[in-house]
N, C-alpha and C. Protein backbone atom coordinates (compact mmCIF):
# COMPACT_ATOMS: atom_id res chain seq x y z
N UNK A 1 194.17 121.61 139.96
CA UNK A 1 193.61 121.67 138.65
C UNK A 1 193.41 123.13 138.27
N UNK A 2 193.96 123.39 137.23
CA UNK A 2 193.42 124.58 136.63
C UNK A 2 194.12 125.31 135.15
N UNK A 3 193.71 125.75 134.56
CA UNK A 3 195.08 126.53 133.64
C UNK A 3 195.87 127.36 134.08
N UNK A 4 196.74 127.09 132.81
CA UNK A 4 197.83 128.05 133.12
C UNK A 4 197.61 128.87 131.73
N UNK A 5 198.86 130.17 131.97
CA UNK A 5 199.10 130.94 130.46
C UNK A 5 200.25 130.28 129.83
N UNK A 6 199.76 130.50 128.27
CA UNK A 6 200.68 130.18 127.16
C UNK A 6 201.75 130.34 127.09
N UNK A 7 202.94 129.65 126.98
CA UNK A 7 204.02 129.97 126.62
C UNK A 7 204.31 131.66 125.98
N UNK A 8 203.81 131.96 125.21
CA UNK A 8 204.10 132.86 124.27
C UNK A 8 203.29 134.43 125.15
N UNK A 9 203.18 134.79 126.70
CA UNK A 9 202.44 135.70 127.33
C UNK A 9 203.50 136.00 127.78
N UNK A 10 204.25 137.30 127.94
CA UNK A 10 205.47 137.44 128.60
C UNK A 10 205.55 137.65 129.87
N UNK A 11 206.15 137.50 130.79
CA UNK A 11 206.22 137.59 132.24
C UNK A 11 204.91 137.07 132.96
N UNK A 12 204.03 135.81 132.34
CA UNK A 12 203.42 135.66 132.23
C UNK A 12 203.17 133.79 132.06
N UNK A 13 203.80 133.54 131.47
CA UNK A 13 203.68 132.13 131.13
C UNK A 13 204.11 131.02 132.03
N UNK A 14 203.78 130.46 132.04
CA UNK A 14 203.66 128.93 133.03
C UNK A 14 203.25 129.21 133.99
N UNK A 15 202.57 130.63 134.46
CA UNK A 15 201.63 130.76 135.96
C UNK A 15 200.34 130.46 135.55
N UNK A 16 198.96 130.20 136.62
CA UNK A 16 198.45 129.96 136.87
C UNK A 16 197.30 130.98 136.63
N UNK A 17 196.58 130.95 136.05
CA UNK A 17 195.59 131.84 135.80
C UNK A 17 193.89 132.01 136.91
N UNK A 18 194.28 132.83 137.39
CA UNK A 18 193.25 133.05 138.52
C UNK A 18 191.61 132.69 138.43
N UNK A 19 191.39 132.38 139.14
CA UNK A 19 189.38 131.71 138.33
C UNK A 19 188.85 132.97 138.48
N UNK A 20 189.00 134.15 138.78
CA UNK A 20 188.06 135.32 138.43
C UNK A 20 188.38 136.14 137.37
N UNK A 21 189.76 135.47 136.44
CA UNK A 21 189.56 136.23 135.39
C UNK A 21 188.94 136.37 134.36
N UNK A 22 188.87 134.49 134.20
CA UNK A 22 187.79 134.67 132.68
C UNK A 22 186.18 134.37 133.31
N UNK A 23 186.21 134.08 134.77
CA UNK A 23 184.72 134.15 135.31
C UNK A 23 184.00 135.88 135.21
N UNK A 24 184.59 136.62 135.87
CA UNK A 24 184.16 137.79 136.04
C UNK A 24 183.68 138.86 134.61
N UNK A 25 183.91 138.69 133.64
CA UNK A 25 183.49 139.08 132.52
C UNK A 25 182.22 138.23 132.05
N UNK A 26 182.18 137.26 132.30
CA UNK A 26 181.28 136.12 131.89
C UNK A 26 179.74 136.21 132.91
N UNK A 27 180.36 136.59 133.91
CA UNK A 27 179.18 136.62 135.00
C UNK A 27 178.60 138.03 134.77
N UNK A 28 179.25 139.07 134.13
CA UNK A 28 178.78 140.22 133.70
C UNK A 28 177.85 140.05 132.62
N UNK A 29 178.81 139.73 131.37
CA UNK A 29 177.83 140.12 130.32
C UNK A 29 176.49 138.80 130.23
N UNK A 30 176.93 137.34 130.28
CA UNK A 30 176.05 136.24 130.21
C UNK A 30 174.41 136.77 130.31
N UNK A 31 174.21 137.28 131.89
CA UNK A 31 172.67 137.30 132.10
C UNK A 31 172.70 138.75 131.28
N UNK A 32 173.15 139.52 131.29
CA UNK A 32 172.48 140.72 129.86
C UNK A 32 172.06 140.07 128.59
N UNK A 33 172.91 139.44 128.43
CA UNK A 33 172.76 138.64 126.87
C UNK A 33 171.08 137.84 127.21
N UNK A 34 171.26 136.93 127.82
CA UNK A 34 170.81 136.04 128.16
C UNK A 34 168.87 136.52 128.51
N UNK A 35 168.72 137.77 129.42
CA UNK A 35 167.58 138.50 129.89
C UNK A 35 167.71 139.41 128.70
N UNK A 36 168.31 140.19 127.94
CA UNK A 36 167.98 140.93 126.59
C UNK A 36 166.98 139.85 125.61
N UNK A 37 167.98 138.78 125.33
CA UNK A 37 167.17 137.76 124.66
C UNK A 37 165.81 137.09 124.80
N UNK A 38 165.74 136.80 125.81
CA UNK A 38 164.48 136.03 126.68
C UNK A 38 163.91 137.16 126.74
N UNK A 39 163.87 138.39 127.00
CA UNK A 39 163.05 139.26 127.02
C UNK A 39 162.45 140.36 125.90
N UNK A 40 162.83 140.33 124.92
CA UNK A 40 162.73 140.21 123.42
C UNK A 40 161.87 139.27 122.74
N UNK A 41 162.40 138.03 123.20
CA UNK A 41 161.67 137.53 122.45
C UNK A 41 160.72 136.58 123.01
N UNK A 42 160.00 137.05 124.29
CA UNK A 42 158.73 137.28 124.86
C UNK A 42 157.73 138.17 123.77
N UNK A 43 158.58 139.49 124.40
CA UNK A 43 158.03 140.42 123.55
C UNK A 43 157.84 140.31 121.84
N UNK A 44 158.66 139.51 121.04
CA UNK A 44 158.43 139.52 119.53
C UNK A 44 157.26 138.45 119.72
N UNK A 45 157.26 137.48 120.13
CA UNK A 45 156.45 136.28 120.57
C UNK A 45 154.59 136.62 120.70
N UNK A 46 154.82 137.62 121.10
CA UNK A 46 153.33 138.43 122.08
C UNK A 46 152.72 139.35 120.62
N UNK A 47 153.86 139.79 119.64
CA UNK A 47 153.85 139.83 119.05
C UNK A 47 153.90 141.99 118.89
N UNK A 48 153.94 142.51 120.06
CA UNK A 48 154.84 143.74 120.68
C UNK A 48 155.68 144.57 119.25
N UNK A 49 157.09 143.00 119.14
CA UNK A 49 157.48 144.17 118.78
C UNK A 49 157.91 144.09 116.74
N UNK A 50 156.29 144.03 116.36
CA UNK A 50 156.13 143.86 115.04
C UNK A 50 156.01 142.15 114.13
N UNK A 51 156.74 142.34 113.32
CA UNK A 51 156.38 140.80 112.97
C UNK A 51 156.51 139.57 113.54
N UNK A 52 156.48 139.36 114.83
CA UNK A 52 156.62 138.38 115.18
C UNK A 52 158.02 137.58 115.26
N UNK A 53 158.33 136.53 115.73
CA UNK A 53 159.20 135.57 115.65
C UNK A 53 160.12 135.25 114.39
N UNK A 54 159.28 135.22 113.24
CA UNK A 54 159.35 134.74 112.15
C UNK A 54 160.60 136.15 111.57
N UNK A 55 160.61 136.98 111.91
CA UNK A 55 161.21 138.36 111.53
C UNK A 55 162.90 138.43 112.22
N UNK A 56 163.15 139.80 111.52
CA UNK A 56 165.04 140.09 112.06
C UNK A 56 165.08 139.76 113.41
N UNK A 57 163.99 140.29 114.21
CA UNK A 57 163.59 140.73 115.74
C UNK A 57 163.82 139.35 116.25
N UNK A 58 163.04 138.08 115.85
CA UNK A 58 162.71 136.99 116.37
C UNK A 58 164.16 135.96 116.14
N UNK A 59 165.07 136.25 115.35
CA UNK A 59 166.27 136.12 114.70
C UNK A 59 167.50 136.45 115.76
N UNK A 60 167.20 137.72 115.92
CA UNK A 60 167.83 138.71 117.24
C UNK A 60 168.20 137.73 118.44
N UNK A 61 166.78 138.03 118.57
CA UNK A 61 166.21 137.83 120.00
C UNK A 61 166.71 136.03 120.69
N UNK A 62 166.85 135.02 119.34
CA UNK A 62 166.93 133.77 119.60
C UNK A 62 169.09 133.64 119.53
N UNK A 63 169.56 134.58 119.05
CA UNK A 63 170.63 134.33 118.64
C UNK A 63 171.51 134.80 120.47
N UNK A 64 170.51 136.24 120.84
CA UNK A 64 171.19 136.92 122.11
C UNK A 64 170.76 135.98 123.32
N UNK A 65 169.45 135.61 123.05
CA UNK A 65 168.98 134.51 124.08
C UNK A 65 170.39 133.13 124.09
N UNK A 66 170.00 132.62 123.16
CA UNK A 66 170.83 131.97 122.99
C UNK A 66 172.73 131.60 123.49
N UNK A 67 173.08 132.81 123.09
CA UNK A 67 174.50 133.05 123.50
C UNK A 67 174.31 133.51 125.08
N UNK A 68 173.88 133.94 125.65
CA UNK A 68 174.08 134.37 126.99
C UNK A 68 173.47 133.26 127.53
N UNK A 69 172.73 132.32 127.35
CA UNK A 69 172.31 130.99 127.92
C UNK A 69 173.31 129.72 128.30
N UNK A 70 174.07 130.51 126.92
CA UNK A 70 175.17 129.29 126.51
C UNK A 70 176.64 129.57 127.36
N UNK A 71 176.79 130.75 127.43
CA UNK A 71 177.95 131.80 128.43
C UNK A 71 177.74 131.27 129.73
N UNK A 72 176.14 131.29 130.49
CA UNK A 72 176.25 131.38 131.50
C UNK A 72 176.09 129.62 131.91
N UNK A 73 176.09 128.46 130.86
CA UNK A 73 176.12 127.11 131.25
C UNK A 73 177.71 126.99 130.96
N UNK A 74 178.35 127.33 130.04
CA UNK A 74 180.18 127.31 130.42
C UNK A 74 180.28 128.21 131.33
N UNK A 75 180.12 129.17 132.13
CA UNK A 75 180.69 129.63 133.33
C UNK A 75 180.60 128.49 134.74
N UNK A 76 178.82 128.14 134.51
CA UNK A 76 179.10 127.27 135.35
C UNK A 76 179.72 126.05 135.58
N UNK A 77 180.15 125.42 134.07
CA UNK A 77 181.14 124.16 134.43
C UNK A 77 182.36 124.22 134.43
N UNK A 78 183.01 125.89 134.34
CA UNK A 78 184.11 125.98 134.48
C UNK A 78 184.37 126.36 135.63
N UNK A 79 183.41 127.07 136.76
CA UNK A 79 183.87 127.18 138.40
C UNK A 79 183.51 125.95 138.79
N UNK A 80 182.74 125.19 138.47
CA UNK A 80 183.01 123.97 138.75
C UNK A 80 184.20 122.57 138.42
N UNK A 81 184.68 122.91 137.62
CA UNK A 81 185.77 122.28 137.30
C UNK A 81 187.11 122.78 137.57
N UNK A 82 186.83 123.96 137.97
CA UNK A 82 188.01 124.91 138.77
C UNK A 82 188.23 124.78 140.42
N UNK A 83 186.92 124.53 140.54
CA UNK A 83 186.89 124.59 142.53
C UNK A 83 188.09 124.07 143.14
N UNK A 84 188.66 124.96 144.07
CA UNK A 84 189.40 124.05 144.66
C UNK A 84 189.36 123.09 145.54
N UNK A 85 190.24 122.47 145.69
CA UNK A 85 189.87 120.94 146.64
C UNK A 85 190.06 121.17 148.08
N UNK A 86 189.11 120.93 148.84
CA UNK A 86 189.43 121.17 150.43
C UNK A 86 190.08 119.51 150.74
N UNK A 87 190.89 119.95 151.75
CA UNK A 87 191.36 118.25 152.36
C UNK A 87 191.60 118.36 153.76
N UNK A 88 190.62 117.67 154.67
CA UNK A 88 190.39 117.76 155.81
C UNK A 88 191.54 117.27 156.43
N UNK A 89 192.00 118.16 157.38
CA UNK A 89 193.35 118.25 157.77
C UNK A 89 193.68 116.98 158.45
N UNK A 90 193.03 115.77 158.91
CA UNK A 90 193.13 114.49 159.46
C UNK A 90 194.00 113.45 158.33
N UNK A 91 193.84 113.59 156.97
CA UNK A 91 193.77 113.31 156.10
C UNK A 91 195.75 113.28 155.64
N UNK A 92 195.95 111.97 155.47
CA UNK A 92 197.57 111.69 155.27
C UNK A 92 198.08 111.96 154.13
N UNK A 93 199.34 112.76 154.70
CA UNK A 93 199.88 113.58 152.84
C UNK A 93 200.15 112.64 152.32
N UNK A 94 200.63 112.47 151.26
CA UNK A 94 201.03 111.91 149.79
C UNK A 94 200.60 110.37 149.45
């Protein structure tokens, strides 16, 4: 199981696309997003950093929370739906 690249990728297409390519960007930025947000908007919440929630800040803060929350729940069902399959070598081919 896994993707492949598009037809239209040159020297490139009908292989197999490695699970650390689109993981490894994702596992980067996700928790920045994700701890920028949540931690913002603690702070707008507490009420720190000016008007409150209700403001650009609280707007911000729910949109970055948000997206890096959301990054890092598709990362995880895509190494999970990527894993590869172990098959205990006792186990009869085809």
């Amino acid at each position: 199981m896994g993707m492949v690249f598009p037809r239209w990728t040159p020297w490139l297409s009908g292989r197999r696309v490695p699970r650390f390519l689109p993981l490894a960007p994702v596992w980067v930025l996700a928790p920045t997003l994700a701890l920028y947000g949540t931690g913002s908007g603690i702070l707008a919440g507490a009420g720190v950093l000016g008007d409150g929630l209700s403001g650009i800040g609280g707007a911000a803060s729910l949109a970055f929370g948000g997206y890096g929350w959301a990054l890092a729940v598709a990362a995880v069902s895509y190494q999970r739906r990527t894993r590869p399959l172990c098959v205990p070598a006792s186990a009869p081919v085809g």
